[in-house]
PDB file of N, CA and C in Angstrom:
ATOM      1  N   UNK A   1       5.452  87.899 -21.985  1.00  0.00           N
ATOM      2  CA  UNK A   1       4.204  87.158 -21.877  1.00  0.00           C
ATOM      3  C   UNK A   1       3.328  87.804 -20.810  1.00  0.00           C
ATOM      4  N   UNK A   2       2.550  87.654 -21.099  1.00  0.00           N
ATOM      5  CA  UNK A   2       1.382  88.347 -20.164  1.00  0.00           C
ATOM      6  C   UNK A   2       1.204  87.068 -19.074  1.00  0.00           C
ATOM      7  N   UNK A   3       0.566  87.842 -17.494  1.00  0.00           N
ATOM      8  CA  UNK A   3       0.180  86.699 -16.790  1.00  0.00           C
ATOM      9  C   UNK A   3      -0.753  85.751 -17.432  1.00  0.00           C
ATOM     10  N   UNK A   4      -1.680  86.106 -17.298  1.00  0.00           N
ATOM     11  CA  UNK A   4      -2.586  85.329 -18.469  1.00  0.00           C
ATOM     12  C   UNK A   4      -2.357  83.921 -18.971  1.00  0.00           C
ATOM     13  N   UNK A   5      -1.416  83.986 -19.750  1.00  0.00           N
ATOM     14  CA  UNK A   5      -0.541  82.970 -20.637  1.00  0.00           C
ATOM     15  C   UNK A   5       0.034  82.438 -19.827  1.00  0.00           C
ATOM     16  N   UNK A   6       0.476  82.942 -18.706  1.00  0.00           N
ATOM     17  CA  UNK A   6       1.590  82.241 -18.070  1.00  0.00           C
ATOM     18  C   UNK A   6       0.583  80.838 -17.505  1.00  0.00           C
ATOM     19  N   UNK A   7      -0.003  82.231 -16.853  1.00  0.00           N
ATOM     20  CA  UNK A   7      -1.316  81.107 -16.308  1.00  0.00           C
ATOM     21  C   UNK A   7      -2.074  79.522 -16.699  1.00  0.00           C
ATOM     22  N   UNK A   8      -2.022  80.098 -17.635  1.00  0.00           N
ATOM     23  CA  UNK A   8      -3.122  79.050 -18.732  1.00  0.00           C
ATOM     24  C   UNK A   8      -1.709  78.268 -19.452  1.00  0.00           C
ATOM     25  N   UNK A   9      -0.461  78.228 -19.273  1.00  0.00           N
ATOM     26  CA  UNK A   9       0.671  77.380 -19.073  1.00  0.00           C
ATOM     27  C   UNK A   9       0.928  76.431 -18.284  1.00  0.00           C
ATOM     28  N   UNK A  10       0.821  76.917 -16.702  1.00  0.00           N
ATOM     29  CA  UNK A  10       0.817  76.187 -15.829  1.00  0.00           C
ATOM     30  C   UNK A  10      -0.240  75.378 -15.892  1.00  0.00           C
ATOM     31  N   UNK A  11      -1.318  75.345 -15.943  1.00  0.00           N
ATOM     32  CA  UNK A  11      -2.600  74.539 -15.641  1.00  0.00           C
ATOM     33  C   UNK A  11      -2.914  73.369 -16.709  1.00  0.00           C
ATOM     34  N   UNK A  12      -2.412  73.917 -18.313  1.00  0.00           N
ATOM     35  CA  UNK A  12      -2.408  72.820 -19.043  1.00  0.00           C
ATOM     36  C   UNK A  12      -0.811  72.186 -19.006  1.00  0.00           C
ATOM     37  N   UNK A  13      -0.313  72.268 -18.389  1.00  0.00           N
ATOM     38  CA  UNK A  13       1.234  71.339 -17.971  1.00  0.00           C
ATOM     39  C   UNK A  13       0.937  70.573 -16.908  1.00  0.00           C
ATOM     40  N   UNK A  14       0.056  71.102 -15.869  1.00  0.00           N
ATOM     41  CA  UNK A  14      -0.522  70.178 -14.992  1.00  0.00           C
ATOM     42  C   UNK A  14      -1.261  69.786 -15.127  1.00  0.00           C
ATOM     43  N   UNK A  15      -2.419  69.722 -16.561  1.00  0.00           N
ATOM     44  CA  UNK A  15      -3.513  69.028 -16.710  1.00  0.00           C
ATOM     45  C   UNK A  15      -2.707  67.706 -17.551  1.00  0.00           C
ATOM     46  N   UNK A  16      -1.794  67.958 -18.253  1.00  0.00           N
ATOM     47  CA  UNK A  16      -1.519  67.047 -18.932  1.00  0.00           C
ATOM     48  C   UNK A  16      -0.509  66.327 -17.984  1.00  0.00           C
ATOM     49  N   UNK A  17       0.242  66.417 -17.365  1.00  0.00           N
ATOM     50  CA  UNK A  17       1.131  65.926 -16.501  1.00  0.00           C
ATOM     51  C   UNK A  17       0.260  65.001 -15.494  1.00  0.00           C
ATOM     52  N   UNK A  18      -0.929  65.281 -15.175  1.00  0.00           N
ATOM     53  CA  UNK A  18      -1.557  64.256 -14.230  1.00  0.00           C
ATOM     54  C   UNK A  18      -2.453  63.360 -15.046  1.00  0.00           C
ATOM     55  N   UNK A  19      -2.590  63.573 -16.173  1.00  0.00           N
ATOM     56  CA  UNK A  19      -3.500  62.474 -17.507  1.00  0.00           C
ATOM     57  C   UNK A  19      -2.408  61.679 -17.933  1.00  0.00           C
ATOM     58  N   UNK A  20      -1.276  61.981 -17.894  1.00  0.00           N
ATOM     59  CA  UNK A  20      -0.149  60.573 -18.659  1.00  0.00           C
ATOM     60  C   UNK A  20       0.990  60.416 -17.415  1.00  0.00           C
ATOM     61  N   UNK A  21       0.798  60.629 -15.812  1.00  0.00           N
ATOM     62  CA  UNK A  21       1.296  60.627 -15.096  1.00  0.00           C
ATOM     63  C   UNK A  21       1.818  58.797 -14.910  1.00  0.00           C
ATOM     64  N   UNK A  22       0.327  57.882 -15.290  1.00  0.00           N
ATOM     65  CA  UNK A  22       0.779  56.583 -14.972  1.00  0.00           C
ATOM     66  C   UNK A  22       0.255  56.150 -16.192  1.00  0.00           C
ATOM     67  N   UNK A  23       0.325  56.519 -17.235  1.00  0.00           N
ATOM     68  CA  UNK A  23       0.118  55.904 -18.394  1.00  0.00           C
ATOM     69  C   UNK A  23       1.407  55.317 -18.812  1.00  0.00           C
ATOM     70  N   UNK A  24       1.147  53.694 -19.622  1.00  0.00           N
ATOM     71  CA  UNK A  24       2.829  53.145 -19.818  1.00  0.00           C
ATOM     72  C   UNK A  24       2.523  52.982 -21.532  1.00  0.00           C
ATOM     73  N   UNK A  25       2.586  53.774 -22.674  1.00  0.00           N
ATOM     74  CA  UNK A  25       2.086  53.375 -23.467  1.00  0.00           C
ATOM     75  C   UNK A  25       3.205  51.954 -23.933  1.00  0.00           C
ATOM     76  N   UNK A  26       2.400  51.437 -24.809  1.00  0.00           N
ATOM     77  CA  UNK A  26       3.959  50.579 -25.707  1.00  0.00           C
ATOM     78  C   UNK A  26       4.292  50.825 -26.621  1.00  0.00           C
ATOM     79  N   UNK A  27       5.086  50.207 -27.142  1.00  0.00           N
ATOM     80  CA  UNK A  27       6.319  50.227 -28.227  1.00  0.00           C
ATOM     81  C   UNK A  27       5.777  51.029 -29.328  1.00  0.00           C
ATOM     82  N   UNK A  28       4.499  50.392 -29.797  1.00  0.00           N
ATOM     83  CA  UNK A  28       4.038  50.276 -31.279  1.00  0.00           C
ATOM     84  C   UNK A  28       3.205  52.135 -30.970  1.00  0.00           C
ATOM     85  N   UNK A  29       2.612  52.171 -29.887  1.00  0.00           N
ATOM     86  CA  UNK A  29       1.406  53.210 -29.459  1.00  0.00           C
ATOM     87  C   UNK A  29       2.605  54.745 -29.574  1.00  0.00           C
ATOM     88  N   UNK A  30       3.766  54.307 -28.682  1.00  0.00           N
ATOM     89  CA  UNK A  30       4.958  55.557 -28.858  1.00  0.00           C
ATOM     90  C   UNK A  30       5.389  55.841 -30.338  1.00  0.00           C
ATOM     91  N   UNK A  31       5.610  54.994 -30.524  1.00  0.00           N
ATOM     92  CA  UNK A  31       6.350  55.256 -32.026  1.00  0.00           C
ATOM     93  C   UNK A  31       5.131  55.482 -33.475  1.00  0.00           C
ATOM     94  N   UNK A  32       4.547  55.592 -33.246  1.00  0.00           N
ATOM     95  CA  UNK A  32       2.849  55.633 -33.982  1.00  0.00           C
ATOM     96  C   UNK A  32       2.557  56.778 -33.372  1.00  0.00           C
ATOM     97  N   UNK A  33       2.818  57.270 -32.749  1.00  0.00           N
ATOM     98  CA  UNK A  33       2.195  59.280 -31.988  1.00  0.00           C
ATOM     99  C   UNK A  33       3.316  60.139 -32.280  1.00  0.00           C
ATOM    100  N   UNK A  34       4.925  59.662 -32.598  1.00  0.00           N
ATOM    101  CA  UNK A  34       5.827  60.348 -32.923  1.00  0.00           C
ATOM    102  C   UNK A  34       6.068  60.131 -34.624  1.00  0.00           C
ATOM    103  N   UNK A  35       5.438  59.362 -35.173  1.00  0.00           N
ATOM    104  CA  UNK A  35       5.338  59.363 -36.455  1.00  0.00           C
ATOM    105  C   UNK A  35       4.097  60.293 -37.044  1.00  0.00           C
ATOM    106  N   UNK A  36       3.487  60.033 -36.743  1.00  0.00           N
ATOM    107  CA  UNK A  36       1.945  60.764 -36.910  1.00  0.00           C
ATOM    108  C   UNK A  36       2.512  62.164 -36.454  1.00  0.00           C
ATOM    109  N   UNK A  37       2.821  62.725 -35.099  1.00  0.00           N
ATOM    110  CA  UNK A  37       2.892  63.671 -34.931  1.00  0.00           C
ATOM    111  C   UNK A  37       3.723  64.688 -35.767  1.00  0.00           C
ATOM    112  N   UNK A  38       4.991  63.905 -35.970  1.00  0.00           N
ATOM    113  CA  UNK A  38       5.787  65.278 -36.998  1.00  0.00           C
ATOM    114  C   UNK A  38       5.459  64.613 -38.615  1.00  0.00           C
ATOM    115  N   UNK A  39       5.122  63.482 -39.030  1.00  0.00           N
ATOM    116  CA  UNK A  39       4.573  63.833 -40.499  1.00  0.00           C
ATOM    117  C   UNK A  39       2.900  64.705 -40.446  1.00  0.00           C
ATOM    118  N   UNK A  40       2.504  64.852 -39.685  1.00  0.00           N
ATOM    119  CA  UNK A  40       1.441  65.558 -40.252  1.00  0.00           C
ATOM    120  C   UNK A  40       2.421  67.187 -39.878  1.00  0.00           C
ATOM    121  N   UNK A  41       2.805  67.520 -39.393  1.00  0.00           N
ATOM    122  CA  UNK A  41       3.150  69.112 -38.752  1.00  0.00           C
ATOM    123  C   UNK A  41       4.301  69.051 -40.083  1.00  0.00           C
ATOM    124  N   UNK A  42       4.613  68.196 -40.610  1.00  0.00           N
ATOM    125  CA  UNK A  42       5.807  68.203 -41.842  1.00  0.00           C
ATOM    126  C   UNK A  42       4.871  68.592 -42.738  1.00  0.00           C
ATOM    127  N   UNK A  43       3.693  67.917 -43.115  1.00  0.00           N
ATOM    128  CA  UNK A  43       3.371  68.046 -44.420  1.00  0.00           C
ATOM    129  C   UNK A  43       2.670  69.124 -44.632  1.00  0.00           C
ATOM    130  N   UNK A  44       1.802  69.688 -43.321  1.00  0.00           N
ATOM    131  CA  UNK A  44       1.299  71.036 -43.020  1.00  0.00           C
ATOM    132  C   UNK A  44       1.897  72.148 -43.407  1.00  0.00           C
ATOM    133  N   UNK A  45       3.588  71.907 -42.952  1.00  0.00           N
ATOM    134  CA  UNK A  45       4.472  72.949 -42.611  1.00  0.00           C
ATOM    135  C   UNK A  45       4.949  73.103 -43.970  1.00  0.00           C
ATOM    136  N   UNK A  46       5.069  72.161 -44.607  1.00  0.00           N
ATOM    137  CA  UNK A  46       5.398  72.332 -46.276  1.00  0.00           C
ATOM    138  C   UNK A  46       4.286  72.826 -47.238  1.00  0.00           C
ATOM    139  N   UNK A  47       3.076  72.477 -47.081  1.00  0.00           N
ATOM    140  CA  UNK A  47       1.878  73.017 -47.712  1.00  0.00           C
ATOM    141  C   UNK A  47       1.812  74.766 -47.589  1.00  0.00           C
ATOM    142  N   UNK A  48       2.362  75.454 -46.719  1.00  0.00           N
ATOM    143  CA  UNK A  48       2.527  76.729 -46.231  1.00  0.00           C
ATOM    144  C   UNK A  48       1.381  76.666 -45.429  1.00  0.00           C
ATOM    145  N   UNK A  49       1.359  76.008 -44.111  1.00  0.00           N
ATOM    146  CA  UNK A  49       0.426  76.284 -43.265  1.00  0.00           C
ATOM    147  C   UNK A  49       0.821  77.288 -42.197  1.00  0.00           C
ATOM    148  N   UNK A  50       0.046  77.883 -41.498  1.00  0.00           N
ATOM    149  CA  UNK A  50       0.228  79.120 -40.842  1.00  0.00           C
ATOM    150  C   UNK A  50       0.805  78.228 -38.992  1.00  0.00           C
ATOM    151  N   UNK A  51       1.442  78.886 -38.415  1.00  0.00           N
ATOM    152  CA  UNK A  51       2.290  78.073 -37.084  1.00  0.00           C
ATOM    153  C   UNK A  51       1.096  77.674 -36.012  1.00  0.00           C
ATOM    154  N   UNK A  52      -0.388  77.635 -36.363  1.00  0.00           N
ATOM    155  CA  UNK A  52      -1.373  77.542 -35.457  1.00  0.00           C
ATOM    156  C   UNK A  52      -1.603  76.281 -36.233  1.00  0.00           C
ATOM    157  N   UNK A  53      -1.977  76.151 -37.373  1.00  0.00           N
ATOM    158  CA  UNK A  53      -2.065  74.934 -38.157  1.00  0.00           C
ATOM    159  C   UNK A  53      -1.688  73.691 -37.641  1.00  0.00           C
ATOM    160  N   UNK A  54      -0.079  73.603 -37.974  1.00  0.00           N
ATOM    161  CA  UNK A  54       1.178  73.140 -37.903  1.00  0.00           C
ATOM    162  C   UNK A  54       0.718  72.093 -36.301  1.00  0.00           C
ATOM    163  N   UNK A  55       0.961  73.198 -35.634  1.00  0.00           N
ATOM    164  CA  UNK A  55       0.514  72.819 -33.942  1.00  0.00           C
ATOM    165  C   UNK A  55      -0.741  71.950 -34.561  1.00  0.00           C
ATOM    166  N   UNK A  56      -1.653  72.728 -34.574  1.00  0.00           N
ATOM    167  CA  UNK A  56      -2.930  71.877 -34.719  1.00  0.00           C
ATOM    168  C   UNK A  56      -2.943  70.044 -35.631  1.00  0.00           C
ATOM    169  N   UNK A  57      -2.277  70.132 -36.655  1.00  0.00           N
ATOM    170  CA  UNK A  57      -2.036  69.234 -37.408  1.00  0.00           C
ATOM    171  C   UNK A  57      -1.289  67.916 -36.479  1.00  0.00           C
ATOM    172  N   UNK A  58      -0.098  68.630 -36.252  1.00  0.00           N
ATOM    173  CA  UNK A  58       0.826  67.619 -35.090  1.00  0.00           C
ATOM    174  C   UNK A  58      -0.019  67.191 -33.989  1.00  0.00           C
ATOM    175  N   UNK A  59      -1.128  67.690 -33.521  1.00  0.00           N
ATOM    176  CA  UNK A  59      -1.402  67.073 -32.173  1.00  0.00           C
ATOM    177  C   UNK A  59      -2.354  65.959 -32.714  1.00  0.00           C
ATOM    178  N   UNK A  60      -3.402  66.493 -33.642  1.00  0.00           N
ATOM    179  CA  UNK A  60      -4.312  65.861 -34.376  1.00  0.00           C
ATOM    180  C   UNK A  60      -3.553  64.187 -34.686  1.00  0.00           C
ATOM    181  N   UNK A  61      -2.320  64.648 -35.613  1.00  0.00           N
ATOM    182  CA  UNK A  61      -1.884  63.110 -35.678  1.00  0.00           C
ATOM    183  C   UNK A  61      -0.981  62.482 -34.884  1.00  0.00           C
ATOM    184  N   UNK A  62      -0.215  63.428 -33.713  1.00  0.00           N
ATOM    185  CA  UNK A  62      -0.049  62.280 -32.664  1.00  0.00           C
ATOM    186  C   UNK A  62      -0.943  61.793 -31.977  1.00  0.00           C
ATOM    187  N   UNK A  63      -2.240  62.014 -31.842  1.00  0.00           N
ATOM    188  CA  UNK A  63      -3.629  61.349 -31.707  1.00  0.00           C
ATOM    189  C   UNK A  63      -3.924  60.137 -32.268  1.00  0.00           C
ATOM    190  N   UNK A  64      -3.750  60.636 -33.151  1.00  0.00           N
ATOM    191  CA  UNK A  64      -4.315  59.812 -34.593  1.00  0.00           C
ATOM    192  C   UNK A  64      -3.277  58.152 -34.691  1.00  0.00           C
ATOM    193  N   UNK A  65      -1.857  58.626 -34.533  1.00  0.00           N
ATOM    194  CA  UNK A  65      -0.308  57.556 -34.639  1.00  0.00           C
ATOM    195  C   UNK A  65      -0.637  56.993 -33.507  1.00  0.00           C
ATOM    196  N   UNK A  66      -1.205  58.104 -32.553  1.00  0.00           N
ATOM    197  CA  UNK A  66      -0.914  56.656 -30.605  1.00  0.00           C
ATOM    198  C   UNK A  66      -2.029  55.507 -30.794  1.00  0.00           C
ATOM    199  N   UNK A  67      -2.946  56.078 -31.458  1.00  0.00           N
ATOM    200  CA  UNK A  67      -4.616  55.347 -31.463  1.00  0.00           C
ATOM    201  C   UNK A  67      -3.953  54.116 -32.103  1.00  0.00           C
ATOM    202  N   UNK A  68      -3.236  54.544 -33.798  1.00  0.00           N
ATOM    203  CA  UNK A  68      -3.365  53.169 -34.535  1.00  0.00           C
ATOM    204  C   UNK A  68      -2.190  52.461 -33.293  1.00  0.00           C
ATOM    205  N   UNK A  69      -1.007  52.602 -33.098  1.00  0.00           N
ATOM    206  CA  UNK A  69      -0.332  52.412 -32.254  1.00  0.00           C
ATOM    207  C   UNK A  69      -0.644  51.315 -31.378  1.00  0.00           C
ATOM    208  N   UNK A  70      -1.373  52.133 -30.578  1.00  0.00           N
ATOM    209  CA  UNK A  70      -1.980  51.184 -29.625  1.00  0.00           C
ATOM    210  C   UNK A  70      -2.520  50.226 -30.007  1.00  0.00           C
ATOM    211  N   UNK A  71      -3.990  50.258 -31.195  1.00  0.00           N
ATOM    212  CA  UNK A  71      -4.339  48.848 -31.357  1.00  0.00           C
ATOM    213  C   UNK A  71      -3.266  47.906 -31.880  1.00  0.00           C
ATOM    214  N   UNK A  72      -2.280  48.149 -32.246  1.00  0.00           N
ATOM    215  CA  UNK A  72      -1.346  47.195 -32.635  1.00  0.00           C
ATOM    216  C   UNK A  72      -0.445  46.674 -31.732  1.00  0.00           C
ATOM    217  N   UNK A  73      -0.674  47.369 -30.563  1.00  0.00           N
ATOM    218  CA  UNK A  73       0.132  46.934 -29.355  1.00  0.00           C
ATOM    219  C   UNK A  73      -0.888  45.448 -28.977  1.00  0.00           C
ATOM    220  N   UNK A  74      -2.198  45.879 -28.574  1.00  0.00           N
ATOM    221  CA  UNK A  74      -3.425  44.921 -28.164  1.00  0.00           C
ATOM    222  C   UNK A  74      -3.509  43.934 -29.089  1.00  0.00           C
ATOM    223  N   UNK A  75      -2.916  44.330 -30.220  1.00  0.00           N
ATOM    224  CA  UNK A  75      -3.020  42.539 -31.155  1.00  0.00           C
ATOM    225  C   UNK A  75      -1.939  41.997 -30.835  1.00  0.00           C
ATOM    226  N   UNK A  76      -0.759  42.470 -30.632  1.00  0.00           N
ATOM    227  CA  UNK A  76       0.310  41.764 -30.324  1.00  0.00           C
ATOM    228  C   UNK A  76       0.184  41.016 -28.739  1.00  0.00           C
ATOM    229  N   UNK A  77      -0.342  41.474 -28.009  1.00  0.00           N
ATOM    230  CA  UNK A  77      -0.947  40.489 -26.583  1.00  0.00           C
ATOM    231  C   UNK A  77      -0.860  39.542 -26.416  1.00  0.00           C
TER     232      UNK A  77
END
């Protein structure tokens, strides 16, 4: 790996490490970002999507799974 990469490793591990540092998601918000996340990178990955895709797809719908997630946490309140 080039420094470079290494670089731009560290900084988004610490960008993300201090954005969900005190975040507590719940039940419904976790399990809704790990569903979302590997069925979309599944169905990508089966379509013959290329390994940038894949990534791209998975983050998109663990986005997508925490969002519905969450509002279903806030109705349950």
């Amino acid at each position: 790996m080039k420094i470079l990469n290494i670089t731009k490793l560290l900084v988004t591990s610490a960008t993300v490490a201090l954005m969900v540092g005190c975040a507590q998601p719940g039940p419904e918000a976790t399990k809704g970002a790990l569903i979302g996340g590997a069925g979309a990178a599944g169905i990508t990955a089966l379509v013959g999507g290329s390994k940038r895709s894949v990534v791209t797809a998975a983050a998109v719908g663990a986005v997508a799974g925490g969002l519905y997630g969450d509002s279903k946490d806030k109705e349950n309140q």
